[in-house]
C-alpha atoms as a PDB file:
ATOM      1  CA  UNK A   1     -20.092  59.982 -35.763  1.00  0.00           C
ATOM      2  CA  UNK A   2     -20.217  57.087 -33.645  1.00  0.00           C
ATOM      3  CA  UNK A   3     -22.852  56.607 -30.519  1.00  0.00           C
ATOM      4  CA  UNK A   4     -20.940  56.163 -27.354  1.00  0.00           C
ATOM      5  CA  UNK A   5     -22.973  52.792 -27.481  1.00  0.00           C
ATOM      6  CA  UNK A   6     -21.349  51.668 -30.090  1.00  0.00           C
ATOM      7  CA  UNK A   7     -18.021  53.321 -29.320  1.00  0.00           C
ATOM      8  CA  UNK A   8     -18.183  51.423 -26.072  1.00  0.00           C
ATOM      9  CA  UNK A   9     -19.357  47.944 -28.265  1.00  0.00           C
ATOM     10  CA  UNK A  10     -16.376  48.659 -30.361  1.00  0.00           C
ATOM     11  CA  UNK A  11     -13.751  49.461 -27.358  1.00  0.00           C
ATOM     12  CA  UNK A  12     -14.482  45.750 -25.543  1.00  0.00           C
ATOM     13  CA  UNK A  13     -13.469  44.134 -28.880  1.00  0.00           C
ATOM     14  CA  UNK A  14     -10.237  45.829 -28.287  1.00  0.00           C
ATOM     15  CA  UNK A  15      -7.619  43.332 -26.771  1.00  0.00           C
ATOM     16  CA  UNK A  16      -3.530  43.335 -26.401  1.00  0.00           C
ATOM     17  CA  UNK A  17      -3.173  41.367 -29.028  1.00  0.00           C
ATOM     18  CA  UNK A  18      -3.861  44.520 -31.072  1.00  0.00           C
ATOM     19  CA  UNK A  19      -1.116  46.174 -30.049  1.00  0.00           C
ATOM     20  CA  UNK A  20       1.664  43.535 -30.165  1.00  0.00           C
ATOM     21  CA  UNK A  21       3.519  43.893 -33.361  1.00  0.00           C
ATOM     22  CA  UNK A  22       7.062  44.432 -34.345  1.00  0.00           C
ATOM     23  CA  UNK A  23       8.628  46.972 -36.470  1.00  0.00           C
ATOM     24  CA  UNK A  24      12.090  46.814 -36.936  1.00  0.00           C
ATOM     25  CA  UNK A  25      12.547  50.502 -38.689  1.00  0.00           C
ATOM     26  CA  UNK A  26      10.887  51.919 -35.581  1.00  0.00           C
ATOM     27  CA  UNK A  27      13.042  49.923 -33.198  1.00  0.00           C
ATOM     28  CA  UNK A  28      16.330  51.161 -35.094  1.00  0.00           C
ATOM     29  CA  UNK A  29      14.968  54.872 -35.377  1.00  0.00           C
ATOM     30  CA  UNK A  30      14.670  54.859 -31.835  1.00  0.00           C
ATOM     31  CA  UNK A  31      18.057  54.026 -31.391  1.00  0.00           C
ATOM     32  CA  UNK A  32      19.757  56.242 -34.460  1.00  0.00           C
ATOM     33  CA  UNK A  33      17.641  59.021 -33.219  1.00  0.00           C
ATOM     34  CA  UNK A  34      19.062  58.644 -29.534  1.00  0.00           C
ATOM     35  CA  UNK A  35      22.924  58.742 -31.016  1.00  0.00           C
ATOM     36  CA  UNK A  36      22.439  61.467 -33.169  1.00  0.00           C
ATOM     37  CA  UNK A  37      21.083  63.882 -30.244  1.00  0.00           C
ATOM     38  CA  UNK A  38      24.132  62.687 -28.181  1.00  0.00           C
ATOM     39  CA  UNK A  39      26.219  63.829 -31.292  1.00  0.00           C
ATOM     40  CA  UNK A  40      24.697  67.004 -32.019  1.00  0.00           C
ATOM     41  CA  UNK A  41      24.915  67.958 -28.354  1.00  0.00           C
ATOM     42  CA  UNK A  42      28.749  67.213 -28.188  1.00  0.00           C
ATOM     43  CA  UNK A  43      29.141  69.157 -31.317  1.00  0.00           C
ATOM     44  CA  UNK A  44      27.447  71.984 -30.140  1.00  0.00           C
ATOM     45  CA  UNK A  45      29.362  71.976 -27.181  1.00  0.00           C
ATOM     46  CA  UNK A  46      32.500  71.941 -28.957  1.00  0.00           C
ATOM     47  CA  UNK A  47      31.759  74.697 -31.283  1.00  0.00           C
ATOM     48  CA  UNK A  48      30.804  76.564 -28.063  1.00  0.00           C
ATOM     49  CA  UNK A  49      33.461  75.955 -26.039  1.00  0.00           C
ATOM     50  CA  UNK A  50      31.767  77.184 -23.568  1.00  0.00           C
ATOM     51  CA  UNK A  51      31.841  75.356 -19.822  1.00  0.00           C
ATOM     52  CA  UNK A  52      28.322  76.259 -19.216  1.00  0.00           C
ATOM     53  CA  UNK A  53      27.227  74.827 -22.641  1.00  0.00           C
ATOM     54  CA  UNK A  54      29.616  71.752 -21.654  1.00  0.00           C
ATOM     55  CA  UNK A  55      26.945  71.292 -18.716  1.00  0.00           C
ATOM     56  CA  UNK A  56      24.356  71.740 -20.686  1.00  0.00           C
ATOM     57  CA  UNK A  57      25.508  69.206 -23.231  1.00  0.00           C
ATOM     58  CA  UNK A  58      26.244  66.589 -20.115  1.00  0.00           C
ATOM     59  CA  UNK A  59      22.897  66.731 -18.821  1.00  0.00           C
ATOM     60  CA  UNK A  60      21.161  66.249 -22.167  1.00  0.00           C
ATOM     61  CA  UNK A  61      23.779  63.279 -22.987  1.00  0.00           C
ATOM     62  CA  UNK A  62      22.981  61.595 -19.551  1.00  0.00           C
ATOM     63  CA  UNK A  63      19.202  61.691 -20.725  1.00  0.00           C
ATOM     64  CA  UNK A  64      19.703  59.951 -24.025  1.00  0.00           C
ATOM     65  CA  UNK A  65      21.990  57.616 -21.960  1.00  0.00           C
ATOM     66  CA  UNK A  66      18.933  57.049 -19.996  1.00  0.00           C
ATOM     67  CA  UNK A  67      17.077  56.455 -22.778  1.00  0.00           C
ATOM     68  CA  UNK A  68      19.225  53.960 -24.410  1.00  0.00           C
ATOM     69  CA  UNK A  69      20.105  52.628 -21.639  1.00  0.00           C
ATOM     70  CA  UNK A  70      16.650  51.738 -19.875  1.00  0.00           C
ATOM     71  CA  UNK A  71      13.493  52.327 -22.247  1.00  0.00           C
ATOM     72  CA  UNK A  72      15.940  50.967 -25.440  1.00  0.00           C
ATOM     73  CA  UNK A  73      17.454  48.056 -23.592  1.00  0.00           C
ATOM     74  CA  UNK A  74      15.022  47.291 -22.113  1.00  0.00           C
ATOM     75  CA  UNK A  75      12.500  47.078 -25.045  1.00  0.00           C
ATOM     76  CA  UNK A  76      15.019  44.408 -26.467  1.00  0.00           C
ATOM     77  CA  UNK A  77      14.899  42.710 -23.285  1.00  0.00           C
ATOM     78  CA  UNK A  78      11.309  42.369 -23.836  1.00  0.00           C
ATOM     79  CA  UNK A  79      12.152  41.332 -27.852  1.00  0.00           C
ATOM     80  CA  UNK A  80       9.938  44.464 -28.323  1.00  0.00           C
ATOM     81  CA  UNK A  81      12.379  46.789 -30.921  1.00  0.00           C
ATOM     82  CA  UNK A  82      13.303  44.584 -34.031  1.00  0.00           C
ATOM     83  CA  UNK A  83      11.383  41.272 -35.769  1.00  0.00           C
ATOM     84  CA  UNK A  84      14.730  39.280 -35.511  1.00  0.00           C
ATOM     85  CA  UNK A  85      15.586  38.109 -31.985  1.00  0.00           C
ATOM     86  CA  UNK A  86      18.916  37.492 -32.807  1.00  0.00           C
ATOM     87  CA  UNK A  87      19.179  41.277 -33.627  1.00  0.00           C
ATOM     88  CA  UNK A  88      18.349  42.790 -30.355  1.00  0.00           C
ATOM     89  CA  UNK A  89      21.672  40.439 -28.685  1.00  0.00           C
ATOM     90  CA  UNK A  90      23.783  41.845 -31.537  1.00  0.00           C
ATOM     91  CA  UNK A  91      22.930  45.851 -31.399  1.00  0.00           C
ATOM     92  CA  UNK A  92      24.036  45.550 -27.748  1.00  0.00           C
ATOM     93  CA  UNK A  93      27.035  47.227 -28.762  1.00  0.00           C
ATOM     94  CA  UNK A  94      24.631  50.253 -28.959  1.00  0.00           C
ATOM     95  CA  UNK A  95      22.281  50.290 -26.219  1.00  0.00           C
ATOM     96  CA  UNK A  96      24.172  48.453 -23.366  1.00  0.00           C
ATOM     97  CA  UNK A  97      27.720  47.940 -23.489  1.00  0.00           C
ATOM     98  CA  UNK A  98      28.629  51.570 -23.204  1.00  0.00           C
ATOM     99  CA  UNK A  99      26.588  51.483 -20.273  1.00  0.00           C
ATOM    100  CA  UNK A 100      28.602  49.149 -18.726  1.00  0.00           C
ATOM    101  CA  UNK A 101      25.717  46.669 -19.343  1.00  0.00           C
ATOM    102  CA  UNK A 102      24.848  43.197 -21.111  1.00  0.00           C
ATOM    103  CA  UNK A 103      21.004  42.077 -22.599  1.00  0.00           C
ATOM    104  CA  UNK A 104      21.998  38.865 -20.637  1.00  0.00           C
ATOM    105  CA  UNK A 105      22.269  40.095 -17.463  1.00  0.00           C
ATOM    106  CA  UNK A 106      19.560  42.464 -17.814  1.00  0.00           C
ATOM    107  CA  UNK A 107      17.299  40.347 -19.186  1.00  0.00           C
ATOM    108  CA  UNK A 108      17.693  38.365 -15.695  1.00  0.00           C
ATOM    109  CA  UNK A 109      17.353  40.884 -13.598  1.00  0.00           C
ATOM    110  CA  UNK A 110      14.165  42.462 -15.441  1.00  0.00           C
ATOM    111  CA  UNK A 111      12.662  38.894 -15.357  1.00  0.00           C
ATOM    112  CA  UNK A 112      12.595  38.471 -11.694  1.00  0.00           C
ATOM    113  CA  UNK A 113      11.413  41.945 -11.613  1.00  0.00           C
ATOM    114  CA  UNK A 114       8.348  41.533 -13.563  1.00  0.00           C
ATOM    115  CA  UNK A 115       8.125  37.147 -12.504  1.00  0.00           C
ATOM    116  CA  UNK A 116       8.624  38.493  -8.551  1.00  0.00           C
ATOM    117  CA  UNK A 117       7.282  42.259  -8.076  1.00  0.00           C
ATOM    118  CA  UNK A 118       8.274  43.932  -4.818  1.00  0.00           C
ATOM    119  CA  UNK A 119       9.502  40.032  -3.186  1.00  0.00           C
ATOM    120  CA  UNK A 120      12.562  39.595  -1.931  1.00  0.00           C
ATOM    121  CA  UNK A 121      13.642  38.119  -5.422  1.00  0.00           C
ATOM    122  CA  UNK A 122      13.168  41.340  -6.650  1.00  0.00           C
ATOM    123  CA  UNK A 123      16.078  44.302  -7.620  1.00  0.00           C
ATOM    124  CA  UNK A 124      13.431  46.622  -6.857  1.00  0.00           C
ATOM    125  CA  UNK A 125      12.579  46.206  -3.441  1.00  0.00           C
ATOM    126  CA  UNK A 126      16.340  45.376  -3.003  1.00  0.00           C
ATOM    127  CA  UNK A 127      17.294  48.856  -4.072  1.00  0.00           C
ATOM    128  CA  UNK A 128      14.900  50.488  -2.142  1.00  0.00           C
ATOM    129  CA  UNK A 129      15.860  49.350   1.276  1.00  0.00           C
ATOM    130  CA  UNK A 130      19.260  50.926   0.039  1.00  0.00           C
ATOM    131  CA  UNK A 131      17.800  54.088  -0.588  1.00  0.00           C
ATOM    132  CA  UNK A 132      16.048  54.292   2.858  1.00  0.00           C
ATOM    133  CA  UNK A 133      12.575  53.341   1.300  1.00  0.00           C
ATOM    134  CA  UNK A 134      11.833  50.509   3.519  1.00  0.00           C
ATOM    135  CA  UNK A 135      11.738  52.329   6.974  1.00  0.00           C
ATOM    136  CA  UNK A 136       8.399  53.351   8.855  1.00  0.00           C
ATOM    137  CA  UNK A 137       8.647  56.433   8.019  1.00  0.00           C
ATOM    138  CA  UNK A 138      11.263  57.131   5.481  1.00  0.00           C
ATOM    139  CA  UNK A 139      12.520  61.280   5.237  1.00  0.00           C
ATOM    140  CA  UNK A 140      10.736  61.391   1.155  1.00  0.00           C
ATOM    141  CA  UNK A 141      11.926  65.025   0.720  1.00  0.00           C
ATOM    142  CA  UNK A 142      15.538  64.063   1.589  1.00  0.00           C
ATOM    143  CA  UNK A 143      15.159  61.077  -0.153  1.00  0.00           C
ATOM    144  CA  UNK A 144      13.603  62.377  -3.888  1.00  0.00           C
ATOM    145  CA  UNK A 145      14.770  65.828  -3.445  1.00  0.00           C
ATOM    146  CA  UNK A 146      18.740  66.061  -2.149  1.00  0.00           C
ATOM    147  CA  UNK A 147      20.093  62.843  -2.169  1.00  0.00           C
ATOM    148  CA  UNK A 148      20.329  62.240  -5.910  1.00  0.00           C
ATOM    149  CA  UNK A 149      22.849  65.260  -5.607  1.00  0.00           C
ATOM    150  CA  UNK A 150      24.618  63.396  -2.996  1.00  0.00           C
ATOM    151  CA  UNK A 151      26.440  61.226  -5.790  1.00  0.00           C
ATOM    152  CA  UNK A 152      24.753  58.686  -3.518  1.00  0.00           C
ATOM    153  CA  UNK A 153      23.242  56.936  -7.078  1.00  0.00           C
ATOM    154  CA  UNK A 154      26.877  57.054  -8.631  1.00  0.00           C
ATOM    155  CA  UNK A 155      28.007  54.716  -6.225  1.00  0.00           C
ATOM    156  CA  UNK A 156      24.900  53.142  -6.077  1.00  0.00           C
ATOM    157  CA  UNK A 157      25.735  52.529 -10.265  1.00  0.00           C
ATOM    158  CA  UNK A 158      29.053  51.540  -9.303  1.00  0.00           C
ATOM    159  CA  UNK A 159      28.497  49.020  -6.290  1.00  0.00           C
ATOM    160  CA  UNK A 160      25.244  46.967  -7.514  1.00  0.00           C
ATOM    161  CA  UNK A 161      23.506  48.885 -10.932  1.00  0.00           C
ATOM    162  CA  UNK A 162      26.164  47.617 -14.141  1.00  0.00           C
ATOM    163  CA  UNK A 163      27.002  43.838 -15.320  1.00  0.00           C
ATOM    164  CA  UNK A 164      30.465  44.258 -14.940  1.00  0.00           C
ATOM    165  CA  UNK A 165      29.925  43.277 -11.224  1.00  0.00           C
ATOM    166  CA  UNK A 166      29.766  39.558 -13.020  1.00  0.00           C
ATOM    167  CA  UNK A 167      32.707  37.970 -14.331  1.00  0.00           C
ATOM    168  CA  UNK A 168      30.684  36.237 -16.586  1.00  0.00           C
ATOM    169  CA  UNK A 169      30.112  39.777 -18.202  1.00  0.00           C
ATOM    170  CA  UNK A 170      33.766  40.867 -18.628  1.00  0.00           C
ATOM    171  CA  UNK A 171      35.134  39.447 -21.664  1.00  0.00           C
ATOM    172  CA  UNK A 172      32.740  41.258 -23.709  1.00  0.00           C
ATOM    173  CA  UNK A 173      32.595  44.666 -21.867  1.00  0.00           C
ATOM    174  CA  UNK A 174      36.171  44.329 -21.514  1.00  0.00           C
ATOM    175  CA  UNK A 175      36.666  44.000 -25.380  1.00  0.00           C
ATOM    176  CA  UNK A 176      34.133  46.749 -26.027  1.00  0.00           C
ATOM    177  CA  UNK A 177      35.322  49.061 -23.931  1.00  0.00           C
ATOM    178  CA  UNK A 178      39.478  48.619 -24.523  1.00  0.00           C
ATOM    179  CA  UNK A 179      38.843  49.090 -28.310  1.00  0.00           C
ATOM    180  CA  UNK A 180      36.886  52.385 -27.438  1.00  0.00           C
ATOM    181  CA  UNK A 181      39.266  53.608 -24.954  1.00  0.00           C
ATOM    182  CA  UNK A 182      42.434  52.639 -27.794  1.00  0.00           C
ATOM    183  CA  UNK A 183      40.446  54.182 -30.272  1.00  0.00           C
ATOM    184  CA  UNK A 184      40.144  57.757 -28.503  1.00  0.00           C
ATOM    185  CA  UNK A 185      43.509  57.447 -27.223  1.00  0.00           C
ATOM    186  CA  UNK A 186      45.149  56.970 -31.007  1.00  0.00           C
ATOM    187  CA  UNK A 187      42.921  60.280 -32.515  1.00  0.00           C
ATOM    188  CA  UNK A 188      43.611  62.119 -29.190  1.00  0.00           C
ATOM    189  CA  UNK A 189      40.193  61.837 -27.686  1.00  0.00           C
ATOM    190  CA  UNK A 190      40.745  60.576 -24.611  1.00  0.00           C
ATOM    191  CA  UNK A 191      40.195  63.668 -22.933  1.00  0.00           C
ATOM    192  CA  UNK A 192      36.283  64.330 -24.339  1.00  0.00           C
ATOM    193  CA  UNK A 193      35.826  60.552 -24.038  1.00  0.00           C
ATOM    194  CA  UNK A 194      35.407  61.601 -20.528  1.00  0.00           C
ATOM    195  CA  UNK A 195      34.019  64.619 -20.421  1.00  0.00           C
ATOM    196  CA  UNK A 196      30.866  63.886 -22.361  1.00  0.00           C
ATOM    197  CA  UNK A 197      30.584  60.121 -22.293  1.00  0.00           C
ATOM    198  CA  UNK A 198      32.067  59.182 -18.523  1.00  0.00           C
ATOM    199  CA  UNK A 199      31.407  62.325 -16.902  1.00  0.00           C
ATOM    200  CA  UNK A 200      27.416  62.444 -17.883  1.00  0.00           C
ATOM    201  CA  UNK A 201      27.665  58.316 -17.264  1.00  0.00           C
ATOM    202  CA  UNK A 202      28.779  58.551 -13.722  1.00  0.00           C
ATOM    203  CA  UNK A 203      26.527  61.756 -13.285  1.00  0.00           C
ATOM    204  CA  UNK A 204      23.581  62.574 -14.967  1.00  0.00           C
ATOM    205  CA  UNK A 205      22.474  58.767 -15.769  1.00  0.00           C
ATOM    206  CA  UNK A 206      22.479  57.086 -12.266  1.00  0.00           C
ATOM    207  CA  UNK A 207      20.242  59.881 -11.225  1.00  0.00           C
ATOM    208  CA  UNK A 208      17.943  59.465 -13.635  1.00  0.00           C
ATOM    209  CA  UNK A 209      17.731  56.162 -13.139  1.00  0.00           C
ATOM    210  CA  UNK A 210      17.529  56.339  -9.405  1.00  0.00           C
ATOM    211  CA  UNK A 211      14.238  58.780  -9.530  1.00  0.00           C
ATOM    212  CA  UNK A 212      12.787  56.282 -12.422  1.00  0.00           C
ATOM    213  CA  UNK A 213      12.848  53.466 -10.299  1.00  0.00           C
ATOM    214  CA  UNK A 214      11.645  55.374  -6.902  1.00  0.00           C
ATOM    215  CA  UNK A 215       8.615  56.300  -9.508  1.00  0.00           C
ATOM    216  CA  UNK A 216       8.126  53.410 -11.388  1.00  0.00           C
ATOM    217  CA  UNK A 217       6.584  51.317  -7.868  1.00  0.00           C
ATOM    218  CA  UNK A 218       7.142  52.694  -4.128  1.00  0.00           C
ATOM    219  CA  UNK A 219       3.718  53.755  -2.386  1.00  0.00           C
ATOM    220  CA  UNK A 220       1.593  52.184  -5.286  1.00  0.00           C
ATOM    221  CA  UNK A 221      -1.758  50.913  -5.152  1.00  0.00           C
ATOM    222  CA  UNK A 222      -1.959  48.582  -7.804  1.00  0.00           C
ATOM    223  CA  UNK A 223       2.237  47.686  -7.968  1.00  0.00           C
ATOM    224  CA  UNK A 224       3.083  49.953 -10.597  1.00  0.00           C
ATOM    225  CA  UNK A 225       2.743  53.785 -11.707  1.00  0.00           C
ATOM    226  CA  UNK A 226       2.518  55.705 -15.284  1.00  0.00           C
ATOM    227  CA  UNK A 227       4.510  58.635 -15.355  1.00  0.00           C
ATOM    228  CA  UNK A 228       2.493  60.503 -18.456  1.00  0.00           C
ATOM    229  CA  UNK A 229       4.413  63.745 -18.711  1.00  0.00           C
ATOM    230  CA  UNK A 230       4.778  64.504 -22.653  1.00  0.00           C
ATOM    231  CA  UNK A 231       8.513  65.511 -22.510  1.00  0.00           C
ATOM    232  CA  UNK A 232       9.577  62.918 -20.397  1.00  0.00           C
ATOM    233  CA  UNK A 233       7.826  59.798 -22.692  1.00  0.00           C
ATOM    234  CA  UNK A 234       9.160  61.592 -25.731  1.00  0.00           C
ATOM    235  CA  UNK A 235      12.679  61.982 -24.701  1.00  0.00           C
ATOM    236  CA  UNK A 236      12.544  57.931 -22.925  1.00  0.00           C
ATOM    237  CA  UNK A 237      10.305  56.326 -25.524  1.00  0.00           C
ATOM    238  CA  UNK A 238       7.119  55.928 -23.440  1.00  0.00           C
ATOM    239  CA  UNK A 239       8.920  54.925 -20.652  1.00  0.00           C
ATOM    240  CA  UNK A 240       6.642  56.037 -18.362  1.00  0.00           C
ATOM    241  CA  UNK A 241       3.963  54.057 -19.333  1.00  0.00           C
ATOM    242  CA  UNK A 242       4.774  51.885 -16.900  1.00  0.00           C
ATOM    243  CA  UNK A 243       1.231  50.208 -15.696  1.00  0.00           C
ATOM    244  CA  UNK A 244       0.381  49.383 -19.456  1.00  0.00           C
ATOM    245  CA  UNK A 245       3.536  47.509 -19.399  1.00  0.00           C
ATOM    246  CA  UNK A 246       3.757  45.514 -16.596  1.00  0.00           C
ATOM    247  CA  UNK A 247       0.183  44.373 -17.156  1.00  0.00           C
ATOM    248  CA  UNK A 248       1.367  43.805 -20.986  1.00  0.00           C
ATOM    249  CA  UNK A 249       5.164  43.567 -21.590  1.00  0.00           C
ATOM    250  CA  UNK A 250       4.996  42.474 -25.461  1.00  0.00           C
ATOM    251  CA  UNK A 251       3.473  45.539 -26.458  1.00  0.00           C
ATOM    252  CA  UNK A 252       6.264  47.325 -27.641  1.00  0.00           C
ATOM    253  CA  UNK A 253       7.168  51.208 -26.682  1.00  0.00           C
ATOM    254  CA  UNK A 254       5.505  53.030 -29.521  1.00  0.00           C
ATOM    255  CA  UNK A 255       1.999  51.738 -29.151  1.00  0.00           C
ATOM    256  CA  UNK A 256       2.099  51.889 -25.321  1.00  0.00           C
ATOM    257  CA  UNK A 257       0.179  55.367 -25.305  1.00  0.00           C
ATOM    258  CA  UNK A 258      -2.473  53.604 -27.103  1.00  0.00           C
ATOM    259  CA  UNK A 259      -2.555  50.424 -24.893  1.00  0.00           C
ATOM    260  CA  UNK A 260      -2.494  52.516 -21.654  1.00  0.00           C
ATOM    261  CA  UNK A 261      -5.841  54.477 -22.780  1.00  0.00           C
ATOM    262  CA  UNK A 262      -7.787  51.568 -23.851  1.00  0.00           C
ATOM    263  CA  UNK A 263      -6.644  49.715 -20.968  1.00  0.00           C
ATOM    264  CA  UNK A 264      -5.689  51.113 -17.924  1.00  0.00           C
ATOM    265  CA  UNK A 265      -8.230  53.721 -16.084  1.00  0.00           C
ATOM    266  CA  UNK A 266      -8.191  57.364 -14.504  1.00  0.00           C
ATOM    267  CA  UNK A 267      -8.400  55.526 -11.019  1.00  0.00           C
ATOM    268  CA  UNK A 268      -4.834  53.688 -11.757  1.00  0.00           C
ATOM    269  CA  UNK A 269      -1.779  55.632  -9.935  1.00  0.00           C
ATOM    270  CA  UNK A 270      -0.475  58.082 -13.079  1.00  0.00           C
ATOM    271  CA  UNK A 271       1.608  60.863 -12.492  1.00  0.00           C
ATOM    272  CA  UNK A 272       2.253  64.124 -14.464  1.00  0.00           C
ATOM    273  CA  UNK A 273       5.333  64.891 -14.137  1.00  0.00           C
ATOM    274  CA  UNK A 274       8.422  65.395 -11.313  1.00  0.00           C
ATOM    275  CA  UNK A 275       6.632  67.252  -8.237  1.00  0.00           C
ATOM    276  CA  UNK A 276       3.144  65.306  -8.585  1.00  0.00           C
ATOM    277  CA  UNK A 277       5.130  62.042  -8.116  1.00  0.00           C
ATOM    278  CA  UNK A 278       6.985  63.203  -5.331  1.00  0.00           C
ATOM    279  CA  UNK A 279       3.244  64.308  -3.535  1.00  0.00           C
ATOM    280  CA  UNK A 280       2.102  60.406  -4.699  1.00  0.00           C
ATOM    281  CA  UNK A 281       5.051  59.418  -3.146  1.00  0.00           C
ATOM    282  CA  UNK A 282       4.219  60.858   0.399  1.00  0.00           C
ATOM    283  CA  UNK A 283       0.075  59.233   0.025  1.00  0.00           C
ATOM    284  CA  UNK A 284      -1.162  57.060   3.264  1.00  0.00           C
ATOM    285  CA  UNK A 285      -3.143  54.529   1.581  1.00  0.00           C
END
């Protein structure tokens, strides 16, 4: 067994460099694994046939439409999933298309995030004046707990959160999303087209999304917070290792766990789960 001395000799020889590598089978497993719980909850629903297992089956689409959508796009953003650069702009068919998104214009976006935290040049700090983040003293409970069920982050989604807001975006969203829409129309699928790929789009995923980027920064200390619930990083890909990644955005999502505990400390702003955010959230520092 080794002394803490030389535990502690051996954990300052640690750097990020050991944790930057890429592994294209893990970056394509995250994404296969992603579509196949989207299929096996549609499947189950329609063996069901059962509204209340329909809801069911929305709610754990929209997650895995979270998923791809923001910890798998945005790994590629980063380069992060595959070895081939090239291959992260041609799988956007799979991670951010059918979220009515583009790698180029999120790759923008998430550069002036991380080049311009909490500026004016940021999305972030843009989005939370909409929310009501920015007043003296903003009503939190309102704000974390109720309006997400307002459909307030819907049109939120709609207004200012997908690429096809730029024309620049439209020729290919338009093409992917006219040959989906023709192909569910010609084997009469139009109908669960929407109910478990718009419906849990328009729903369950700009809520998600809304609450991830309240938690991700407002009311931190040091600019960022680490969301380190188990569920929540194993459904989103270590998503919520947040801190770890802002301080190193190479390292990809599957060694972030890792990175976070040899790098970032107990004193750091971490969360554990829903509720304990929402307390962070209300902090005076």
């Amino acid at each position: 067994m080794k002394t803490p001395e030389k535990q502690n000799r051996n954990s300052a020889l640690i750097t990020p460099k050991d944790f930057i590598e890429r592994n294209t089978f893990r970056g394509l497993w995250a994404v296969v694994r992603d579509w196949l719980i989207i299929a096996a909850a549609i499947a189950v629903s329609l063996f069901a046939d059962h509204w209340l297992v329909w809801l069911a089956s929305v709610w754990v689409i929209g997650v895995m439409q979270f998923a791809l959508a923001e910890a798998v796009l945005h790994e590629a953003s980063h380069y992060n999933l595959f070895r081939s650069r090239q291959l992260h702009h041609r799988l956007q068919f799979l991670y951010a298309w059918p979220f009515m998104q583009t790698m180029r214009d999120y790759q923008n976006e998430h550069s002036d995030h991380h080049r311009y935290l909490m500026s004016d040049r940021d999305q972030t700090a843009t989005d939370y004046q909409m929310y009501g983040l920015a007043k003296d003293n903003p009503n939190l409970f309102f704000i974390w707990f109720l309006k997400p069920f307002t459909f307030y982050p819907t049109w939120h989604y709609l207004r200012h959160g997908n690429a096809a807001l730029d024309r620049a975006n439209w020729l290919p969203l338009g093409l992917f999303w006219g040959g989906v829409l023709g192909l569910a129309s010609a084997l009469g699928q139009a109908q669960n087209l929407f109910l478990y790929w718009v419906v849990p789009l328009l729903w369950v995923y700009p809520m998600l999304n809304y609450w991830s980027e309240i938690e991700e920064h407002y009311n931190t200390r040091d600019g960022s917070r680490s969301n380190l619930g188990k569920l929540t990083n194993f459904f989103t890909h270590n998503e919520g290792f947040h801190s770890v990644h802002h301080r190193f955005p190479t390292i990809p999502f599957y060694n972030l766990p890792k990175a976070h505990a040899a790098f970032v400390g107990e004193e750091a702003d971490i969360s554990r789960g829903f509720f304990d955010t929402y307390r962070q959230l209300r902090i005076k520092h």
